[in-house]
C-alpha atoms as a PDB file:
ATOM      1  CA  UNK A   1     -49.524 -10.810  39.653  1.00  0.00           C
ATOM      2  CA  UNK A   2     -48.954 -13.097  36.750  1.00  0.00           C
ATOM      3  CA  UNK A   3     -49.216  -9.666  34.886  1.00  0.00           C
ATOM      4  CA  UNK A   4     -47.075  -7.460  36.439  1.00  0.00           C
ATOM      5  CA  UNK A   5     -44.221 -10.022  36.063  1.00  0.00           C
ATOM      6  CA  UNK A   6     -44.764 -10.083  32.566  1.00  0.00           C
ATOM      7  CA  UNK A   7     -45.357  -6.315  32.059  1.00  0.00           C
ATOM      8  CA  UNK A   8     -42.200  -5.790  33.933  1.00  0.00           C
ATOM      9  CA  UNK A   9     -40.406  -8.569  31.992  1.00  0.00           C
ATOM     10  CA  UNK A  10     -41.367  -6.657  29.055  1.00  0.00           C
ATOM     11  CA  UNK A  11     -39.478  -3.437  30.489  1.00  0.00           C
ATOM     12  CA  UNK A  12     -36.820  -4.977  31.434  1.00  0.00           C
ATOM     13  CA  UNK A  13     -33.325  -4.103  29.113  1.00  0.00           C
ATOM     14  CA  UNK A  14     -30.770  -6.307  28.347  1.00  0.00           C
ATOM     15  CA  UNK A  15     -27.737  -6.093  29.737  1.00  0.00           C
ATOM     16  CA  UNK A  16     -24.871  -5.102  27.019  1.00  0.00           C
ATOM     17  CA  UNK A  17     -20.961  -5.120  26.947  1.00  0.00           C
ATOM     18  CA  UNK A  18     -18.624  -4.396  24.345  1.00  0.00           C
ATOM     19  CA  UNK A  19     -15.372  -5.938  24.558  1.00  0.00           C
ATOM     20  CA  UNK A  20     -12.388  -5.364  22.320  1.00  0.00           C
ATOM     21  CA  UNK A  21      -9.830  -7.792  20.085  1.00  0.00           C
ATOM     22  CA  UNK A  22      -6.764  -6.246  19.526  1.00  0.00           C
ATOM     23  CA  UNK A  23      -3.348  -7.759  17.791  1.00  0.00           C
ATOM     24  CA  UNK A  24       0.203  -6.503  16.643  1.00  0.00           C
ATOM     25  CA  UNK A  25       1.538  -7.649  13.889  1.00  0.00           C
ATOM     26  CA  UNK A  26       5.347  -7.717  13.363  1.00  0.00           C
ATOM     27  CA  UNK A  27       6.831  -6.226  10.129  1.00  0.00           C
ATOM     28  CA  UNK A  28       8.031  -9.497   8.056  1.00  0.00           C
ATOM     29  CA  UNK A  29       9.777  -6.895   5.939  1.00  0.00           C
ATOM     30  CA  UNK A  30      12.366  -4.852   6.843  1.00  0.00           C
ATOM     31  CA  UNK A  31      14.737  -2.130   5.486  1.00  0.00           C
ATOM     32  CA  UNK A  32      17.872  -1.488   7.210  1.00  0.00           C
ATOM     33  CA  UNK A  33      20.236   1.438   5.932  1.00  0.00           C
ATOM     34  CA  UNK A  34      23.305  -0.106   5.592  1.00  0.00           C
ATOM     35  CA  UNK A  35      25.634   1.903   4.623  1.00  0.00           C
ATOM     36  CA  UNK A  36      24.965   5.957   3.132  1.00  0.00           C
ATOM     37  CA  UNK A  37      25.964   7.216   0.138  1.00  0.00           C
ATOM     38  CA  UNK A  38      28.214  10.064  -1.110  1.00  0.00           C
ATOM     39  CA  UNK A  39      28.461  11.993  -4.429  1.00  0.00           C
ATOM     40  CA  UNK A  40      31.965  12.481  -6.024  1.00  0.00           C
ATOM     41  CA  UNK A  41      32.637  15.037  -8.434  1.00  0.00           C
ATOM     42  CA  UNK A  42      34.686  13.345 -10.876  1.00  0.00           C
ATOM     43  CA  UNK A  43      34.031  16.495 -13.623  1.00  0.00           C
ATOM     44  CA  UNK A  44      33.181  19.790 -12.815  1.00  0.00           C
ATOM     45  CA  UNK A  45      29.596  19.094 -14.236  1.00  0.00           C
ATOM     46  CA  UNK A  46      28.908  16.016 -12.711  1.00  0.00           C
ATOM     47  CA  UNK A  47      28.435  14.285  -9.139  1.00  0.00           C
ATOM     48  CA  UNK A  48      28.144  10.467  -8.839  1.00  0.00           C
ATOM     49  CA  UNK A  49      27.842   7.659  -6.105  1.00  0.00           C
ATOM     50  CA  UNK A  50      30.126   5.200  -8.484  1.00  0.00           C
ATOM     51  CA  UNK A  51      33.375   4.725  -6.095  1.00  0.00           C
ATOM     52  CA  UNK A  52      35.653   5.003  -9.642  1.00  0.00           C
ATOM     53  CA  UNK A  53      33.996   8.477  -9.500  1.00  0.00           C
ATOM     54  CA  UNK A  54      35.008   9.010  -5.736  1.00  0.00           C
ATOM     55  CA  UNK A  55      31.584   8.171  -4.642  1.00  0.00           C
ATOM     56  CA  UNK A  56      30.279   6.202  -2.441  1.00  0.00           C
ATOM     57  CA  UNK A  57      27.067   3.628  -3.027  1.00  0.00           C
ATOM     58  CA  UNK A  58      23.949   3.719  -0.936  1.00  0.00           C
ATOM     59  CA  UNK A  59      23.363   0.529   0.437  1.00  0.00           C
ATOM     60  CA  UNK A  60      20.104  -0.764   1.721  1.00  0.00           C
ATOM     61  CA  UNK A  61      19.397  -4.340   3.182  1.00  0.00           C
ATOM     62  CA  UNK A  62      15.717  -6.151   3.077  1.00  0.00           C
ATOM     63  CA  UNK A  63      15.477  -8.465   5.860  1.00  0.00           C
ATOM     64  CA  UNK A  64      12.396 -10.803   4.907  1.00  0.00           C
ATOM     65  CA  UNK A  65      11.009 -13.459   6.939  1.00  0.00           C
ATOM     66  CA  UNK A  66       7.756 -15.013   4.436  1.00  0.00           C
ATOM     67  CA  UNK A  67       8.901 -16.037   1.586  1.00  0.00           C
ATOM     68  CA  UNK A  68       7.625 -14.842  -1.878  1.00  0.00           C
ATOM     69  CA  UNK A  69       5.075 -12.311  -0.212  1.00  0.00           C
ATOM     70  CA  UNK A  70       7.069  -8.763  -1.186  1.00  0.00           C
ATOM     71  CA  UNK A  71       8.686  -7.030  -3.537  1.00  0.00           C
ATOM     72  CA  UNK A  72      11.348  -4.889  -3.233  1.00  0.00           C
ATOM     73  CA  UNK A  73      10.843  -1.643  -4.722  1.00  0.00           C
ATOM     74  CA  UNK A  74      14.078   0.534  -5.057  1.00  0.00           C
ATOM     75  CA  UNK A  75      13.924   4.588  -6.891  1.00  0.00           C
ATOM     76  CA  UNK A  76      17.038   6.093  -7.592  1.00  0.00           C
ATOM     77  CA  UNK A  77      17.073  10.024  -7.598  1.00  0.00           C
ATOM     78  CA  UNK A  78      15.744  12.189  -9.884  1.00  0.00           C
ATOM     79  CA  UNK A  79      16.347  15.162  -8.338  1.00  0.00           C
ATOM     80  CA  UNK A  80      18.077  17.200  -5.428  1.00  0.00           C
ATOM     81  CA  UNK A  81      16.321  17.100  -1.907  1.00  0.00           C
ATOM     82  CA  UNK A  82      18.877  20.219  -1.622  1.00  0.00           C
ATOM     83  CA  UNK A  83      21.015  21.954  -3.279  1.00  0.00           C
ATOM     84  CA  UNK A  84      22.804  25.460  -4.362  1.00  0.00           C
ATOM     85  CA  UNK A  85      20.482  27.641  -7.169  1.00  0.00           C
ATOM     86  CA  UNK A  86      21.112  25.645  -9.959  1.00  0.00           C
ATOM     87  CA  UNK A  87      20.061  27.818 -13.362  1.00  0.00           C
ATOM     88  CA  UNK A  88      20.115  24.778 -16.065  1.00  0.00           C
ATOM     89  CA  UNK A  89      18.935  21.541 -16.375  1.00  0.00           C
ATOM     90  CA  UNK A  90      20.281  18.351 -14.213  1.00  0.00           C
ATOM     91  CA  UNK A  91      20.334  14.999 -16.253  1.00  0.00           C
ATOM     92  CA  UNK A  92      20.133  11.986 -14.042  1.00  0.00           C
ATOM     93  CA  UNK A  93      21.046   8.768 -14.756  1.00  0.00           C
ATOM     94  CA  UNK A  94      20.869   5.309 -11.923  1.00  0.00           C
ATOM     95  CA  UNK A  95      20.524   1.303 -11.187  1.00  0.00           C
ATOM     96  CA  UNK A  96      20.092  -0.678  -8.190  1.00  0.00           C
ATOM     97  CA  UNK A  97      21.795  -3.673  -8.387  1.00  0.00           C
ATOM     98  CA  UNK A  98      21.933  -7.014  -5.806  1.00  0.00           C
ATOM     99  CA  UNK A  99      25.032  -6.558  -3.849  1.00  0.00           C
ATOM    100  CA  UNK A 100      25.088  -9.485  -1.446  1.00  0.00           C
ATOM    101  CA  UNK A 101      22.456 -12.147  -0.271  1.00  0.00           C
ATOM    102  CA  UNK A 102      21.992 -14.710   2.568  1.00  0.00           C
ATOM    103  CA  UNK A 103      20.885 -17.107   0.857  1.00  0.00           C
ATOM    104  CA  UNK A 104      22.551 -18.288  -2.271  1.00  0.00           C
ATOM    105  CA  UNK A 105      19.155 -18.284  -4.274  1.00  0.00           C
ATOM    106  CA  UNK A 106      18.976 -14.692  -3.868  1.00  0.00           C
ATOM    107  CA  UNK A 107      21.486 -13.785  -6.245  1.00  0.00           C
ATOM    108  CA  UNK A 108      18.779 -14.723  -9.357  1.00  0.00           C
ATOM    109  CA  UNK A 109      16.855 -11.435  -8.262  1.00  0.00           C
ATOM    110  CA  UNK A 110      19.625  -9.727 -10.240  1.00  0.00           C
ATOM    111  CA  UNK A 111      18.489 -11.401 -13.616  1.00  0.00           C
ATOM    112  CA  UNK A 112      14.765 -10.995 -12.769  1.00  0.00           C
ATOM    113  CA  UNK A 113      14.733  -7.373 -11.662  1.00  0.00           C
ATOM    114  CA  UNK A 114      12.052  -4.921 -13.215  1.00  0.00           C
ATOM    115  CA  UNK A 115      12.950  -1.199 -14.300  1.00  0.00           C
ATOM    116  CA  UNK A 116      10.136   1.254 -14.858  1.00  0.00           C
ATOM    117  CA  UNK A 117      11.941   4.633 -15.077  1.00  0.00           C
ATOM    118  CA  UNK A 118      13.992   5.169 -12.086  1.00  0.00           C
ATOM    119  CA  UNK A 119      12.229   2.769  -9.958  1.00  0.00           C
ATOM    120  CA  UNK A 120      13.870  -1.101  -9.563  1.00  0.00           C
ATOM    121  CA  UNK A 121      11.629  -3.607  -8.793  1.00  0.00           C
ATOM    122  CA  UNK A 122      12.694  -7.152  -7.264  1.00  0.00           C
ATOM    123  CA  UNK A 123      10.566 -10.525  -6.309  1.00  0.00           C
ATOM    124  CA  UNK A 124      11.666 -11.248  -2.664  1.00  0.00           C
ATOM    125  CA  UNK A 125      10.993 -15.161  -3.353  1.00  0.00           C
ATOM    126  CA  UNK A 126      12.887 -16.079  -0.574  1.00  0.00           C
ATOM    127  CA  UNK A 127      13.232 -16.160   3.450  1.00  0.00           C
ATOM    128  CA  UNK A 128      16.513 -13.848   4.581  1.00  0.00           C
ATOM    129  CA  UNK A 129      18.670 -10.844   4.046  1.00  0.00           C
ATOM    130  CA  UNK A 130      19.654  -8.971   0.783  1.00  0.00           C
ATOM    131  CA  UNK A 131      21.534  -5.981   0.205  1.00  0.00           C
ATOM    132  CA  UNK A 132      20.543  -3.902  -2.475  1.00  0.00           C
ATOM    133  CA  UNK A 133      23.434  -1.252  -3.825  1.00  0.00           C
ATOM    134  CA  UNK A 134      22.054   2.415  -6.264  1.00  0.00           C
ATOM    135  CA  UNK A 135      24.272   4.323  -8.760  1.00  0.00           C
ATOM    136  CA  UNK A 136      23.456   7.876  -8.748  1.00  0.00           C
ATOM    137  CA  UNK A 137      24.686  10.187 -11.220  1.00  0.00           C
ATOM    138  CA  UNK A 138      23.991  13.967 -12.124  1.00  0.00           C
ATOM    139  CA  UNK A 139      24.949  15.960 -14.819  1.00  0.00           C
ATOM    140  CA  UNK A 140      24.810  19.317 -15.194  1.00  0.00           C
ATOM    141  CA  UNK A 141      23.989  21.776 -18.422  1.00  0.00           C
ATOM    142  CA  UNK A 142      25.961  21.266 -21.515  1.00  0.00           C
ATOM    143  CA  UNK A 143      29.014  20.218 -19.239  1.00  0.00           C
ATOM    144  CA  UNK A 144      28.822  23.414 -16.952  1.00  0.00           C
ATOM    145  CA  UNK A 145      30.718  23.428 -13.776  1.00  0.00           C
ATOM    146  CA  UNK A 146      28.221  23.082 -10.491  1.00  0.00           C
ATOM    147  CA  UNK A 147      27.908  25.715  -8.684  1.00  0.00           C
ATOM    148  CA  UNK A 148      30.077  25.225  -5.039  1.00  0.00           C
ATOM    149  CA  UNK A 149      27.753  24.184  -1.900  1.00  0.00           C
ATOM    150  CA  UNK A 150      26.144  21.036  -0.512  1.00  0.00           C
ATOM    151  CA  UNK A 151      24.257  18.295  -2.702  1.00  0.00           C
ATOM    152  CA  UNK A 152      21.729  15.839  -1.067  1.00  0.00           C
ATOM    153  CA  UNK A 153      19.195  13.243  -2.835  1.00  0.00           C
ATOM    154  CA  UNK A 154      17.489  10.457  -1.550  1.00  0.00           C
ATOM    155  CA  UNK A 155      17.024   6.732  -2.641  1.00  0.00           C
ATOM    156  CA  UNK A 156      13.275   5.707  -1.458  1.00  0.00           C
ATOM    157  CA  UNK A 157      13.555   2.112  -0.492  1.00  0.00           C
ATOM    158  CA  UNK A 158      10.105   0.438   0.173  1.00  0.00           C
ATOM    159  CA  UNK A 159       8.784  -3.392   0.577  1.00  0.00           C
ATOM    160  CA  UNK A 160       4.962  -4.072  -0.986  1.00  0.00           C
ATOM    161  CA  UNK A 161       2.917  -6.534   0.130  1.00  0.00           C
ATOM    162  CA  UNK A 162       2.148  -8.670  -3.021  1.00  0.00           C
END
């Protein structure tokens, strides 16, 4: 008998579970379209966001809750999403500046801003909101008129975990 209990034993399978962990995790970055922008057509060749051009600036806020953990990375156009047939070449100029901060700090991310062709970096060292403004500008040919339609382009706004 002594036997059998042990050759059962022996046969015997463990029991086995799996159980699962899961979490959510809460952006501690976000981007908030503030306000959209608009093209003015100060020239016939050219269309620009700058309001002495009749345009209207993008603006984009970062809301950022961990301090000195993201950057803020900001590319003006450098090219039409849409557009009439255009038959020359479009020369495109831009900057993303600060335009207003929560905290009073914030305004040195202006000074310590990094530009690598159209793309603006800035060092979110600090907990709270800032907006972030972009000039767009395109010119046409050798100063030929657009042609009439609709013009659209988009400013990518993203936050990177550093």
């Amino acid at each position: 008998m002594k036997y059998s209990i042990a050759i059962l034993s022996l046969c015997a399978f463990p029991a086995l579970a799996n159980v699962e962990i899961t979490g959510s995790v809460e952006a501690k970055c976000v981007i908030q379209t503030t306000k959209s922008g608009a093209y003015g057509n100060p020239i016939a060749s050219k269309l620009s966001t700058t309001p002495a051009d009749g345009g209207i600036l993008p603006i984009v806020r970062y809301d950022v809750s961990i301090a000195d953990a993201y950057i803020a990375s900001i590319t003006h156009p450098t090219a039409f999403s849409s557009s009439p047939s255009l038959t020359d070449t479009v020369a495109w100029t831009g900057s993303t500046s600060v335009t207003q901060t929560s905290v009073s700090g914030m305004s040195a991310y202006e000074a310590a801003k990094t530009v690598v062709g159209n793309t603006t970096n800035f060092n979110l060292t600090l907990a709270g909101s800032t907006w972030f403004s972009t000039a767009s500008s395109a010119t046409y040919g050798s100063a030929k008129p657009l042609p009439g339609g609709t013009y659209t382009a988009v400013v990518q706004a993203s936050c990177i975990a550093k």
